[in-house]
N, C-alpha and C. Protein backbone atom coordinates (compact mmCIF):
# COMPACT_ATOMS: atom_id res chain seq x y z
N UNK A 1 0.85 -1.17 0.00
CA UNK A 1 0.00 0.00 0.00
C UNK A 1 0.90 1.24 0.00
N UNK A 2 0.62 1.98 -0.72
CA UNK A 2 1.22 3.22 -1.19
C UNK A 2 1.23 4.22 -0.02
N UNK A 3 2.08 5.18 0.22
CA UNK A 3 2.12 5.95 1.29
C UNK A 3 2.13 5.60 2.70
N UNK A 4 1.71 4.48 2.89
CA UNK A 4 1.75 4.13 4.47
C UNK A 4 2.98 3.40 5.30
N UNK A 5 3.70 3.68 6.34
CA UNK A 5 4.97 3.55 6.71
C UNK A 5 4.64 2.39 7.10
N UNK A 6 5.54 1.02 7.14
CA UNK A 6 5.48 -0.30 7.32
C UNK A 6 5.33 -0.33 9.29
N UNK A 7 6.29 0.97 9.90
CA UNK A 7 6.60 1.10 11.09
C UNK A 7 6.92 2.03 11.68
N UNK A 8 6.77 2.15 12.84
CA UNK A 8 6.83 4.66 13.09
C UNK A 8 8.10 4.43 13.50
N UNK A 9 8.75 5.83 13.56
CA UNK A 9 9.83 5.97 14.00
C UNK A 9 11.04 5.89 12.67
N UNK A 10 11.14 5.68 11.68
CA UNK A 10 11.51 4.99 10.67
C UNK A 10 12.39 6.74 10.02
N UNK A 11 13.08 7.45 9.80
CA UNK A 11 13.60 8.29 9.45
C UNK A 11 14.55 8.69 8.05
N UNK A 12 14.33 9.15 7.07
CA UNK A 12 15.10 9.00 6.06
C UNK A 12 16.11 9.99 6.03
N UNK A 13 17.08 9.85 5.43
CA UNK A 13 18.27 11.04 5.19
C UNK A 13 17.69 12.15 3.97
N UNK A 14 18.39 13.69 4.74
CA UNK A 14 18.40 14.68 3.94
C UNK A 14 18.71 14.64 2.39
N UNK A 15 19.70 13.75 2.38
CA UNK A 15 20.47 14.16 0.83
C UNK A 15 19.45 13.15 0.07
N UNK A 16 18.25 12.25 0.67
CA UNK A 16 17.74 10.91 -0.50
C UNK A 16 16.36 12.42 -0.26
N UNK A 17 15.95 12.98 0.39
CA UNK A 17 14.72 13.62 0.85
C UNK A 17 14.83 15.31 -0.31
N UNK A 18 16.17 15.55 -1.03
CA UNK A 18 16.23 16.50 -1.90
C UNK A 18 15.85 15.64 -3.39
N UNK A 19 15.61 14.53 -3.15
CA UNK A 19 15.24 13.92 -4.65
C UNK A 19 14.02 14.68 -5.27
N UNK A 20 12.94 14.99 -4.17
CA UNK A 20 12.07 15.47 -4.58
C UNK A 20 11.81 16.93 -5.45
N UNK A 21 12.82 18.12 -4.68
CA UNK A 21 13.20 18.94 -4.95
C UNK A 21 13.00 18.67 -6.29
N UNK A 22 15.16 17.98 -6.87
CA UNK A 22 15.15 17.88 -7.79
C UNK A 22 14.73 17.20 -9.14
N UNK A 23 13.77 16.08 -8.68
CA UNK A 23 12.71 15.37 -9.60
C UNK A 23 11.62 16.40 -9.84
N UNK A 24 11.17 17.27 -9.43
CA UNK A 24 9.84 18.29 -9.79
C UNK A 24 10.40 19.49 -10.82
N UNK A 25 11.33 19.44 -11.21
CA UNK A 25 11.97 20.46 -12.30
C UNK A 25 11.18 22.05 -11.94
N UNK A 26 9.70 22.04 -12.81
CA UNK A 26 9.63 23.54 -13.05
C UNK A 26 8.41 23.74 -11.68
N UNK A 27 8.11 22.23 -11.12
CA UNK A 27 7.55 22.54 -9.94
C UNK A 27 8.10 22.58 -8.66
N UNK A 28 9.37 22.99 -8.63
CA UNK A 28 10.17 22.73 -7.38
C UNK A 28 9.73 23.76 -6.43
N UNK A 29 9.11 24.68 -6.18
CA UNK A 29 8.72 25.78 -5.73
C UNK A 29 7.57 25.09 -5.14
N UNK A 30 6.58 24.19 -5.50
CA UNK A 30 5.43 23.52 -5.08
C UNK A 30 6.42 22.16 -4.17
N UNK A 31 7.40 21.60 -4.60
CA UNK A 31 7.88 20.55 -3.80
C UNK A 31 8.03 21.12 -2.53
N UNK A 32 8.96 22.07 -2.29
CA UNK A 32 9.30 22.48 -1.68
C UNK A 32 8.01 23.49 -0.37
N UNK A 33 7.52 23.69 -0.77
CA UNK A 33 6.09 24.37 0.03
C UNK A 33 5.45 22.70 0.54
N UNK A 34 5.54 21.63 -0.67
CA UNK A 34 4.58 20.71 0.48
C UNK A 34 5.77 19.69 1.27
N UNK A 35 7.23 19.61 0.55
CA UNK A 35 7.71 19.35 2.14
C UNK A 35 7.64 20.30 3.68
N UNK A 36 7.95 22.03 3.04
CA UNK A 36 7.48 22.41 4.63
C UNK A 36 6.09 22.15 5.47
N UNK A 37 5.40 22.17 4.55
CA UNK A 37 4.17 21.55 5.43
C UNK A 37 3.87 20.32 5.75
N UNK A 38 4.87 19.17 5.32
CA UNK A 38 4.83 18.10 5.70
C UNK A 38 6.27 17.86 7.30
N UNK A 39 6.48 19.09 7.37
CA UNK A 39 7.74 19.40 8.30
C UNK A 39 8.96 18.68 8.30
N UNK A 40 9.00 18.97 6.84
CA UNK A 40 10.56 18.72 6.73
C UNK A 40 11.44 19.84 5.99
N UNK A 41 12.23 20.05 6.61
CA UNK A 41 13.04 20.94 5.93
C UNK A 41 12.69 22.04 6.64
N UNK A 42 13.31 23.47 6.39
CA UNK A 42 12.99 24.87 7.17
C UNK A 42 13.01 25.96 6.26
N UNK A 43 12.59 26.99 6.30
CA UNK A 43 12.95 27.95 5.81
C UNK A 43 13.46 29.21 6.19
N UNK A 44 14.48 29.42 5.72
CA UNK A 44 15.66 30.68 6.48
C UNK A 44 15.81 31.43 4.95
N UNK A 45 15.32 32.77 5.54
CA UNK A 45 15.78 33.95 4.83
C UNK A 45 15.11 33.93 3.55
N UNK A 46 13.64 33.06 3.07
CA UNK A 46 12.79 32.82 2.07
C UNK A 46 13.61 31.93 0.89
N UNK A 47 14.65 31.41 2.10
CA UNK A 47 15.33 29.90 1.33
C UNK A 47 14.88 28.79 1.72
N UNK A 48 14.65 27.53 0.64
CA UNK A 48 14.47 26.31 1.66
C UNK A 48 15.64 25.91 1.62
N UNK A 49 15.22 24.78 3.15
CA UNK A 49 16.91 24.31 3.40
C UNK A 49 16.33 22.98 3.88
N UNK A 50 17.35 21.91 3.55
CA UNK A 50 17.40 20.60 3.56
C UNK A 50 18.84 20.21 4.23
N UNK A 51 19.09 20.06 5.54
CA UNK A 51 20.50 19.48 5.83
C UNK A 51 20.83 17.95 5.22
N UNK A 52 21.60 17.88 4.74
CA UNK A 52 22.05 16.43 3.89
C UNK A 52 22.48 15.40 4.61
N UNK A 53 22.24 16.12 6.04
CA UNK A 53 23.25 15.18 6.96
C UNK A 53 22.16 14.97 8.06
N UNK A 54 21.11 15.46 7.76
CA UNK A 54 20.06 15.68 8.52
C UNK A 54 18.69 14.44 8.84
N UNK A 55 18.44 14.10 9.41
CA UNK A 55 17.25 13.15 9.33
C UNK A 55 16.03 13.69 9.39
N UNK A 56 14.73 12.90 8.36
CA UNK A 56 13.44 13.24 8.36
C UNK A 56 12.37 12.39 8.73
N UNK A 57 11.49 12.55 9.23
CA UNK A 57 10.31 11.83 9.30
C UNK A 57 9.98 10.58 8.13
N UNK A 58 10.14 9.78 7.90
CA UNK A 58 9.48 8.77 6.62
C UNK A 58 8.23 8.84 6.97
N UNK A 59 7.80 9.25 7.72
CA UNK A 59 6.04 8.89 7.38
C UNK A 59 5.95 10.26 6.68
N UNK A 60 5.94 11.51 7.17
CA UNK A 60 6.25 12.90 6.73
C UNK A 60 6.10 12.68 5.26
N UNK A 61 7.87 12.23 4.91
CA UNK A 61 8.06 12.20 3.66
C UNK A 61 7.12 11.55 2.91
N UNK A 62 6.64 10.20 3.14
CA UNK A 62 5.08 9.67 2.38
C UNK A 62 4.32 10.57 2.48
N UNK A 63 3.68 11.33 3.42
CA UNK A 63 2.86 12.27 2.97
C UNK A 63 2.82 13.17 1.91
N UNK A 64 4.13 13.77 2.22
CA UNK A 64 4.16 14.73 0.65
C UNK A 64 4.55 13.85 -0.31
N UNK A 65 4.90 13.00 -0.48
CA UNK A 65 4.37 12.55 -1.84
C UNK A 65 2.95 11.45 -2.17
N UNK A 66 2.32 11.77 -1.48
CA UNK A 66 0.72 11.58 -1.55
C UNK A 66 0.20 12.37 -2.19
N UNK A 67 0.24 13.72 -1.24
CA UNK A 67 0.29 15.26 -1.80
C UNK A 67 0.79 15.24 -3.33
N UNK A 68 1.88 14.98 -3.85
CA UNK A 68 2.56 15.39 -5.23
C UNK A 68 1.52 14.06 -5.86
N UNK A 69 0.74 13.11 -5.45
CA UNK A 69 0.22 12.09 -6.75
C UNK A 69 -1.29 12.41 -6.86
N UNK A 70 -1.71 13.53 -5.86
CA UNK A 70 -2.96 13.96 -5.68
C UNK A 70 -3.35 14.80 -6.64
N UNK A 71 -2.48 15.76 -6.03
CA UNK A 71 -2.21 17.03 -6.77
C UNK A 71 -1.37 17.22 -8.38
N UNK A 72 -0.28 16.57 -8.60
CA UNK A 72 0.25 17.04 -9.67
C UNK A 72 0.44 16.12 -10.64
N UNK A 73 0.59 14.63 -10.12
CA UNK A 73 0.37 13.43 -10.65
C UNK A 73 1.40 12.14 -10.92
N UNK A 74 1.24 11.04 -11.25
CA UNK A 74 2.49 10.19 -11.72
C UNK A 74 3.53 10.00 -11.90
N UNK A 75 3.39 10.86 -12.99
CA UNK A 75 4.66 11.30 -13.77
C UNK A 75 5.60 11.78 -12.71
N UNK A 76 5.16 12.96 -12.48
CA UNK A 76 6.08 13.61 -11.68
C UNK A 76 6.83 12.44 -10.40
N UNK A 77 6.03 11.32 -9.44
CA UNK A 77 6.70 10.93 -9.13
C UNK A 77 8.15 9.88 -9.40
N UNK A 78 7.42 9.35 -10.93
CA UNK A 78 8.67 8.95 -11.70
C UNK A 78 9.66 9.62 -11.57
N UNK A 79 9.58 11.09 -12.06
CA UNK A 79 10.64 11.80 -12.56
C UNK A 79 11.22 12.10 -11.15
N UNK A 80 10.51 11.84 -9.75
CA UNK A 80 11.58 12.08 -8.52
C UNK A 80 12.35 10.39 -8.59
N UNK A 81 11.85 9.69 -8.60
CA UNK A 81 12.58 8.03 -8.56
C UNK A 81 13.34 8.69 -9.70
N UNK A 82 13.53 8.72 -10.59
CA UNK A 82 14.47 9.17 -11.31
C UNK A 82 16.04 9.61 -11.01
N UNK A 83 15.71 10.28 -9.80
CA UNK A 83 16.21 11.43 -9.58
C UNK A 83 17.51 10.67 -8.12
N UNK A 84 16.70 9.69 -7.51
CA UNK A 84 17.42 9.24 -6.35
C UNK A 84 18.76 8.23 -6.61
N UNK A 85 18.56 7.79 -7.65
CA UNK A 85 20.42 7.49 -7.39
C UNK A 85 21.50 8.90 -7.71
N UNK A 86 20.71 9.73 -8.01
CA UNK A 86 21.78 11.05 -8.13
C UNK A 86 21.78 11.62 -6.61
N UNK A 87 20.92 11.50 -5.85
CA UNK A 87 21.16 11.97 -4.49
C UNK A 87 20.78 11.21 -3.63
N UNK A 88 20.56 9.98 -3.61
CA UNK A 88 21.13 8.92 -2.21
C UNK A 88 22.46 8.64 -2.37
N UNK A 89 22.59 7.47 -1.14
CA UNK A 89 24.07 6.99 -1.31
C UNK A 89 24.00 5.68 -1.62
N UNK A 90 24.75 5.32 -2.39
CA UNK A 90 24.69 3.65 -3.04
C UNK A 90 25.80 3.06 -2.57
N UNK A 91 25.85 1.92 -2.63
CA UNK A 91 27.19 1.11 -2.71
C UNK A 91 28.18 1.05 -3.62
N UNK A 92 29.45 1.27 -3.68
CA UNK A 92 30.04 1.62 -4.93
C UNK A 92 30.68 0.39 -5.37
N UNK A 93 30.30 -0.64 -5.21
CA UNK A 93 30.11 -1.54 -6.35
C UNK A 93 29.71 -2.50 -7.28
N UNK A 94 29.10 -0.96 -7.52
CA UNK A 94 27.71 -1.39 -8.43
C UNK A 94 28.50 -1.02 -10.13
N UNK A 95 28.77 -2.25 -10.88
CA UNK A 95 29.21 -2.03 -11.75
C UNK A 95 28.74 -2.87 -13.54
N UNK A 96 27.52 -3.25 -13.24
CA UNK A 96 26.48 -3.45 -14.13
C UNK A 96 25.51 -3.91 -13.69
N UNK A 97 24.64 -3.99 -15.03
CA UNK A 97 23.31 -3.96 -14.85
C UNK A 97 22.73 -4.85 -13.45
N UNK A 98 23.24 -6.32 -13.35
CA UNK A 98 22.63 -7.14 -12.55
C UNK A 98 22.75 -5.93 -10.82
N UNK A 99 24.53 -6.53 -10.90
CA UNK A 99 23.97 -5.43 -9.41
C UNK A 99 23.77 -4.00 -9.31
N UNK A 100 23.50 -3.35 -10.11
CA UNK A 100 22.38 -2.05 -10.15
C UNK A 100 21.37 -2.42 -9.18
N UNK A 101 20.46 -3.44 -10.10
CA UNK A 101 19.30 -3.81 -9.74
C UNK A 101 19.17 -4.11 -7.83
N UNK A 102 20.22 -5.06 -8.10
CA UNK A 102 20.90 -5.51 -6.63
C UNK A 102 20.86 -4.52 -5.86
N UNK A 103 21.71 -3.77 -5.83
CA UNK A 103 21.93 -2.40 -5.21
C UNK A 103 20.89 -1.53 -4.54
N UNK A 104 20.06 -1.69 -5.27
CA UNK A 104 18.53 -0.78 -5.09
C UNK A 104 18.56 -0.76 -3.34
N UNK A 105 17.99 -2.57 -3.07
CA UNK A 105 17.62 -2.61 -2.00
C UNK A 105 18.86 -2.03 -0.84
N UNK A 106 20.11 -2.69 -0.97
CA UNK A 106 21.18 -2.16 0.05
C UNK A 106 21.10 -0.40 0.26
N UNK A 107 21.08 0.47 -1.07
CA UNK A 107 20.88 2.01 -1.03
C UNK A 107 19.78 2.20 -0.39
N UNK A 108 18.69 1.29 -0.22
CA UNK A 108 17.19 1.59 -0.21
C UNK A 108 17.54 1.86 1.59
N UNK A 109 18.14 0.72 2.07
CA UNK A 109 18.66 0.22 3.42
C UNK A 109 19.92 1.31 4.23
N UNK A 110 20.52 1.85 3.26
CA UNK A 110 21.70 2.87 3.72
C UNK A 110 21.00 4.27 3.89
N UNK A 111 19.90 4.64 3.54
CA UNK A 111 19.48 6.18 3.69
C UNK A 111 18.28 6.20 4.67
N UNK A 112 17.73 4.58 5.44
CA UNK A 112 16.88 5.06 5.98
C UNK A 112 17.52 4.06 7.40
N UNK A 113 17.28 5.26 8.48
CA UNK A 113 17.14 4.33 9.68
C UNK A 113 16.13 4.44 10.89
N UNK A 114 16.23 3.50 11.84
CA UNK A 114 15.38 3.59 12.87
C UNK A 114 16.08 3.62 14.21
N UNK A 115 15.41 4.15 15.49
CA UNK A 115 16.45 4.70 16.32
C UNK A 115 17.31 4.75 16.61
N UNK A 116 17.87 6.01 15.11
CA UNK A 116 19.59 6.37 14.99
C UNK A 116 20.59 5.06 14.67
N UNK A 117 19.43 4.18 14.19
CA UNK A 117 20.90 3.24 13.38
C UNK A 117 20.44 2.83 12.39
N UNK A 118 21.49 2.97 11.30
CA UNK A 118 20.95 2.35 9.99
C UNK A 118 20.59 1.22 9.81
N UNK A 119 19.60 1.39 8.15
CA UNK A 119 19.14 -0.27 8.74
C UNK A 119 20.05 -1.03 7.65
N UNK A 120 21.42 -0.63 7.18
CA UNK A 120 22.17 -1.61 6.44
C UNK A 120 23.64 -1.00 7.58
N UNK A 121 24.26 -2.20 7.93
CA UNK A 121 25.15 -1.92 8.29
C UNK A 121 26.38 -2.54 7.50
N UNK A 122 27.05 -1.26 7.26
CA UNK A 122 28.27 -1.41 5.97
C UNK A 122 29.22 -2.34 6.39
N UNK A 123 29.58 -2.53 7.39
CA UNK A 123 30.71 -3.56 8.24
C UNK A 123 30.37 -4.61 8.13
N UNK A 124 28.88 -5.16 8.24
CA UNK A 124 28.65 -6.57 8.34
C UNK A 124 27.41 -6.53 7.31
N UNK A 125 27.31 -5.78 6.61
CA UNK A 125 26.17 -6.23 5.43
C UNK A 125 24.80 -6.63 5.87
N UNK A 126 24.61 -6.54 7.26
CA UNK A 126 23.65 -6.40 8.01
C UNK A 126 22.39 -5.68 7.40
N UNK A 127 21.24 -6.30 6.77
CA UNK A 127 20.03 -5.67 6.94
C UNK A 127 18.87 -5.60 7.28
N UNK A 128 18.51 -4.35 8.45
CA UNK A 128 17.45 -4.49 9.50
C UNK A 128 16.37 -4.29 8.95
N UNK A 129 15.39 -4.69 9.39
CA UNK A 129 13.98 -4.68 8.78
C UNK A 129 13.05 -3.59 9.25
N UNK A 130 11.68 -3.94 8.50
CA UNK A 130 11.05 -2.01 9.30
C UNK A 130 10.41 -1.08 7.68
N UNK A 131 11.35 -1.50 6.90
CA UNK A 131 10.60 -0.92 5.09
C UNK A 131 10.59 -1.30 4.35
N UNK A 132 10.29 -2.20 3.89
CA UNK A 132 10.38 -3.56 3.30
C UNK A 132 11.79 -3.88 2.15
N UNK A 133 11.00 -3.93 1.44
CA UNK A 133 12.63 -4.36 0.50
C UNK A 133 12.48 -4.36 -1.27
N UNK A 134 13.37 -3.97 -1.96
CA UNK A 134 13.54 -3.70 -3.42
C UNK A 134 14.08 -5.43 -3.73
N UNK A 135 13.20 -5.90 -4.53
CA UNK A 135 13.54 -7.55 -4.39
C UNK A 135 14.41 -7.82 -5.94
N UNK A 136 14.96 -9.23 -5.87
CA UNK A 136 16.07 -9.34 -7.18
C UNK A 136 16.11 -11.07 -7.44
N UNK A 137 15.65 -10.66 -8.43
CA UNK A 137 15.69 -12.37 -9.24
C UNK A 137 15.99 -12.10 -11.05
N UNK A 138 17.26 -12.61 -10.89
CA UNK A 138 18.02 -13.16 -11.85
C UNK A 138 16.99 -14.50 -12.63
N UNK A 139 16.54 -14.21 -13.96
CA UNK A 139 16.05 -15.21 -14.71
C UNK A 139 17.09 -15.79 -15.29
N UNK A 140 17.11 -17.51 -15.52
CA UNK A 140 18.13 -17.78 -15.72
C UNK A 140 18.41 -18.37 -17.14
N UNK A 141 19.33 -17.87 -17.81
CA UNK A 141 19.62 -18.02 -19.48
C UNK A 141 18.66 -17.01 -20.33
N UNK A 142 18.68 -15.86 -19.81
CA UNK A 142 17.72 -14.86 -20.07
C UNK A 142 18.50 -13.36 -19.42
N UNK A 143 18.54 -12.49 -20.66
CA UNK A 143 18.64 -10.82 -20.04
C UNK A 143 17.49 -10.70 -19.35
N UNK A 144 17.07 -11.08 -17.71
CA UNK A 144 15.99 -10.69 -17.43
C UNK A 144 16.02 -10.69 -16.46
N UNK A 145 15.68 -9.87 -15.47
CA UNK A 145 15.17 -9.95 -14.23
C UNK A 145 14.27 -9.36 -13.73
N UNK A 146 13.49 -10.03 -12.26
CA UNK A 146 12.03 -9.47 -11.98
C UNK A 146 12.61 -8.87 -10.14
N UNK A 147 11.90 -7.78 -10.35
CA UNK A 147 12.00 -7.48 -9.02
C UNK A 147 10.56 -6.44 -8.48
N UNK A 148 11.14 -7.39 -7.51
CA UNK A 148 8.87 -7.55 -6.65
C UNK A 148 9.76 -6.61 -5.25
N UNK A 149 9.06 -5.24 -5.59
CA UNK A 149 9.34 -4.47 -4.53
C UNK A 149 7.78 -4.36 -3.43
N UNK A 150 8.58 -4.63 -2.16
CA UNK A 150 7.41 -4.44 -1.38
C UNK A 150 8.01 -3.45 -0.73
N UNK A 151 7.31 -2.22 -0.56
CA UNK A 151 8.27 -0.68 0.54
C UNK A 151 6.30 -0.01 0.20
N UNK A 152 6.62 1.12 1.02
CA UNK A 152 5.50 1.95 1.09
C UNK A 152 5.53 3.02 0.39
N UNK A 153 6.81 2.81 -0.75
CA UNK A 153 6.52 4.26 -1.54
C UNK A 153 6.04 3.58 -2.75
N UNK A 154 5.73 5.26 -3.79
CA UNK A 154 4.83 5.21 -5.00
C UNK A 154 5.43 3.66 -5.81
N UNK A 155 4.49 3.31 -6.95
CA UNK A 155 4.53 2.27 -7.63
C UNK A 155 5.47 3.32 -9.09
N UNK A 156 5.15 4.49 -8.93
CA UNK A 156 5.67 4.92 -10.30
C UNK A 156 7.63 5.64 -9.66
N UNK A 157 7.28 5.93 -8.45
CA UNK A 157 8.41 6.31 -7.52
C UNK A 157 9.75 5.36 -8.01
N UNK A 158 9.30 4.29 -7.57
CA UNK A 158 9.68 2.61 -7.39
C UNK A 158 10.30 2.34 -9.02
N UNK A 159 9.46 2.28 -9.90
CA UNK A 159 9.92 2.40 -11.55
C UNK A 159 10.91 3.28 -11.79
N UNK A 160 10.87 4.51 -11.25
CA UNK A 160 11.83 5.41 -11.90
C UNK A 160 13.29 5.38 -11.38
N UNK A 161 13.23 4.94 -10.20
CA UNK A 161 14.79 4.28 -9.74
C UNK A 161 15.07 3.07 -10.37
N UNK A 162 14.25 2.57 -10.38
CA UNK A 162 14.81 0.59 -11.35
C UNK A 162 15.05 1.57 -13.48
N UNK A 163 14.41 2.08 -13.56
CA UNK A 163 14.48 2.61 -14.92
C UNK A 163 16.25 3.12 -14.74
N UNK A 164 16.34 4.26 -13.89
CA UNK A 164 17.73 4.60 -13.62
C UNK A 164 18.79 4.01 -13.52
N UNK A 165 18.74 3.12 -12.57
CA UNK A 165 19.80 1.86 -12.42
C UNK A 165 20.18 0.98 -13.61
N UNK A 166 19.34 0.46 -14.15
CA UNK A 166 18.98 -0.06 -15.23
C UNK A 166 19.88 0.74 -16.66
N UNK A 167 19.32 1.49 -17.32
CA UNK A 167 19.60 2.32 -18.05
C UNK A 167 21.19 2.46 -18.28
N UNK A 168 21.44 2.92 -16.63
CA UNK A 168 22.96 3.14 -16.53
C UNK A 168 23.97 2.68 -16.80
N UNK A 169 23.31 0.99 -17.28
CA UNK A 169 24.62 -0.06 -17.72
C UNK A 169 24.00 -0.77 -18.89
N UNK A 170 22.46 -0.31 -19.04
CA UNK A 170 22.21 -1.03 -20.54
C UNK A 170 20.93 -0.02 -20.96
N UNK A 171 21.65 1.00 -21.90
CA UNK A 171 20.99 1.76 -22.73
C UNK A 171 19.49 1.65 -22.75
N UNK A 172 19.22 0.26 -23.64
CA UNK A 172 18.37 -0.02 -24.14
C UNK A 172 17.17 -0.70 -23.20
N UNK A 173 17.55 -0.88 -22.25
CA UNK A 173 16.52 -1.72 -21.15
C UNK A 173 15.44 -1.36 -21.19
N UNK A 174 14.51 -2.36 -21.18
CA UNK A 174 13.02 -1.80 -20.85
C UNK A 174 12.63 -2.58 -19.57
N UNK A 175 11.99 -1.25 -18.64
CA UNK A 175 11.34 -2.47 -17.43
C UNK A 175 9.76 -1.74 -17.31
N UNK A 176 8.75 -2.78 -17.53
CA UNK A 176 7.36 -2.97 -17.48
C UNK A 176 7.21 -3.55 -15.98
N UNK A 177 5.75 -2.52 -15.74
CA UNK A 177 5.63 -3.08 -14.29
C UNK A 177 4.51 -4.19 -14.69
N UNK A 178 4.78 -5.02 -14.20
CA UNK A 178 4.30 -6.28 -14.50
C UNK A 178 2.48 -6.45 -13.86
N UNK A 179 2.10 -6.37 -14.88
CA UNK A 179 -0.16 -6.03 -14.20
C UNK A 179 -0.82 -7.21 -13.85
N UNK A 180 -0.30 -8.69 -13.82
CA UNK A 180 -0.88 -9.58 -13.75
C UNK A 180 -0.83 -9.45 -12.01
N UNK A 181 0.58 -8.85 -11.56
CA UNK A 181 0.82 -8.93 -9.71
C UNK A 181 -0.08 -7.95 -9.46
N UNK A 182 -0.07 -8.31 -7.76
CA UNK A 182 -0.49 -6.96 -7.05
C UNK A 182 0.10 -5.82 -7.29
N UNK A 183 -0.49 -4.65 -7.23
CA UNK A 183 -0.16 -3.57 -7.39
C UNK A 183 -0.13 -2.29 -6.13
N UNK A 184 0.82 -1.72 -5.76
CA UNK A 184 0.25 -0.62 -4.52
C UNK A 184 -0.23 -0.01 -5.15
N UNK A 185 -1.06 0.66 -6.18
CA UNK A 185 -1.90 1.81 -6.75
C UNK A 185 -3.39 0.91 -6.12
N UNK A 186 -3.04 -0.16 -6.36
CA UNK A 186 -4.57 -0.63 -5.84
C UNK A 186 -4.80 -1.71 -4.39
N UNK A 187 -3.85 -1.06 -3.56
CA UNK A 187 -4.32 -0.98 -2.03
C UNK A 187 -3.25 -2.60 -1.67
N UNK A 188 -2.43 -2.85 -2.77
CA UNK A 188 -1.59 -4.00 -2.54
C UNK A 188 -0.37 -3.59 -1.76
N UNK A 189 0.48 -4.74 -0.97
CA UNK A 189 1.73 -4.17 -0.40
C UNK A 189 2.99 -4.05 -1.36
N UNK A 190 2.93 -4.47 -2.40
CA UNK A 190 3.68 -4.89 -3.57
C UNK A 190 3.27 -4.73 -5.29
N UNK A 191 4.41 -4.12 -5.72
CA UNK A 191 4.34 -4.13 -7.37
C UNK A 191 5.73 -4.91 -7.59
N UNK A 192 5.26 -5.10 -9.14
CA UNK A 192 6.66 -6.22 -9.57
C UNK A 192 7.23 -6.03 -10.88
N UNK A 193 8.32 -5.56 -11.42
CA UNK A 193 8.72 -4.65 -12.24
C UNK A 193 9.83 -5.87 -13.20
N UNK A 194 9.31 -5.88 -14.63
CA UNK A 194 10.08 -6.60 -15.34
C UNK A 194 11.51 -5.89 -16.05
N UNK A 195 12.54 -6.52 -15.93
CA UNK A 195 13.92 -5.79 -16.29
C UNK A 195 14.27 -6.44 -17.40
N UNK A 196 14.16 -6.16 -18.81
CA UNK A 196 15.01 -6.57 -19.74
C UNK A 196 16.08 -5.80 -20.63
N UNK A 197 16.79 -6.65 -21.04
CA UNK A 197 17.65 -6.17 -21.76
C UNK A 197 18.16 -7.19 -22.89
């Protein structure tokens, strides 16, 4: 289910929480007005400000982008998934397509934590539970893989980071969200996104 936090307390980092910002292009002026009212971020001197180092509410953050699929629509949340491997933090070695895909979930796990500890721990590869997970299956003797994300953000959110990742090591990729699965647009905990190449 779309927008709803798996568990309270759950906090995301500043620098994955400017995706929005910069995914809304000529509406960033509207991003930015419904993160302050979703109370994140501040405004000093009729600047917004986002500390990068800063932690936010995840339920918060689902809200405003409830707000952005209400109000402005789809697309636009694509174009923020788009936007988050340029401003989360990933694992750096991610060096084609397969672990791109891979990757998702560990980045997904490095920008969000719960009381003050992350829920991937880099030392021991440790990952804590609490938001669900960006899933990875390798089809085998096939450019293909399926990945069945269960998390509480958008279904089009969710596409536009696997489109990104994807892309980045094979041009040509197409990934279809797959309509036969459940879907979170329609009250499911899970969508499932086909990766080819």
């Amino acid at each position: 289910m779309q927008f709803v936090p798996f568990e309270k307390d759950i906090e995301v980092n500043g620098q994955t929480v400017y995706a929005i910002i910069d995914g809304m292009a000529a509406f960033k002026s509207i991003g930015k007005r419904f993160l302050l009212e979703a109370g994140i971020g501040e405004e000093v001197k009729g600047e917004y400000k986002i500390d990068p180092n800063g932690w936010y509410s995840h339920e918060m953050w689902l809200k405003a982008f409830e707000r952005i699929a209400k109000e402005i629509g789809e697309n636009t949340l694509y174009q923020i998934g788009i936007k988050i491997p340029k401003n989360a933090k990933f694992p750096p070695w991610v060096n084609n397509i397969e672990n791109a895909i891979k990757s998702i979930d560990v980045a997904y796990h490095m920008n969000h934590r719960k009381n003050n500890v992350a829920l991937f721990n880099q030392k021991t590869g440790e990952i804590l539970e609490g938001i669900g997970h960006y899933g990875f299956e390798k089809v085998q003797g096939e450019n293909m893989i399926i990945s069945e994300c269960n998390n509480p953000y958008p279904c089009s959110f969710d596409r536009g980071i696997i489109t990104t990742m994807a892309k980045k090591f094979e041009s040509t990729a197409s990934i279809l969200h797959d309509d036969s699965k459940p879907c979170r647009r329609k009250g499911k905990y899970s969508c499932t996104y086909t990766i080819r190449w």
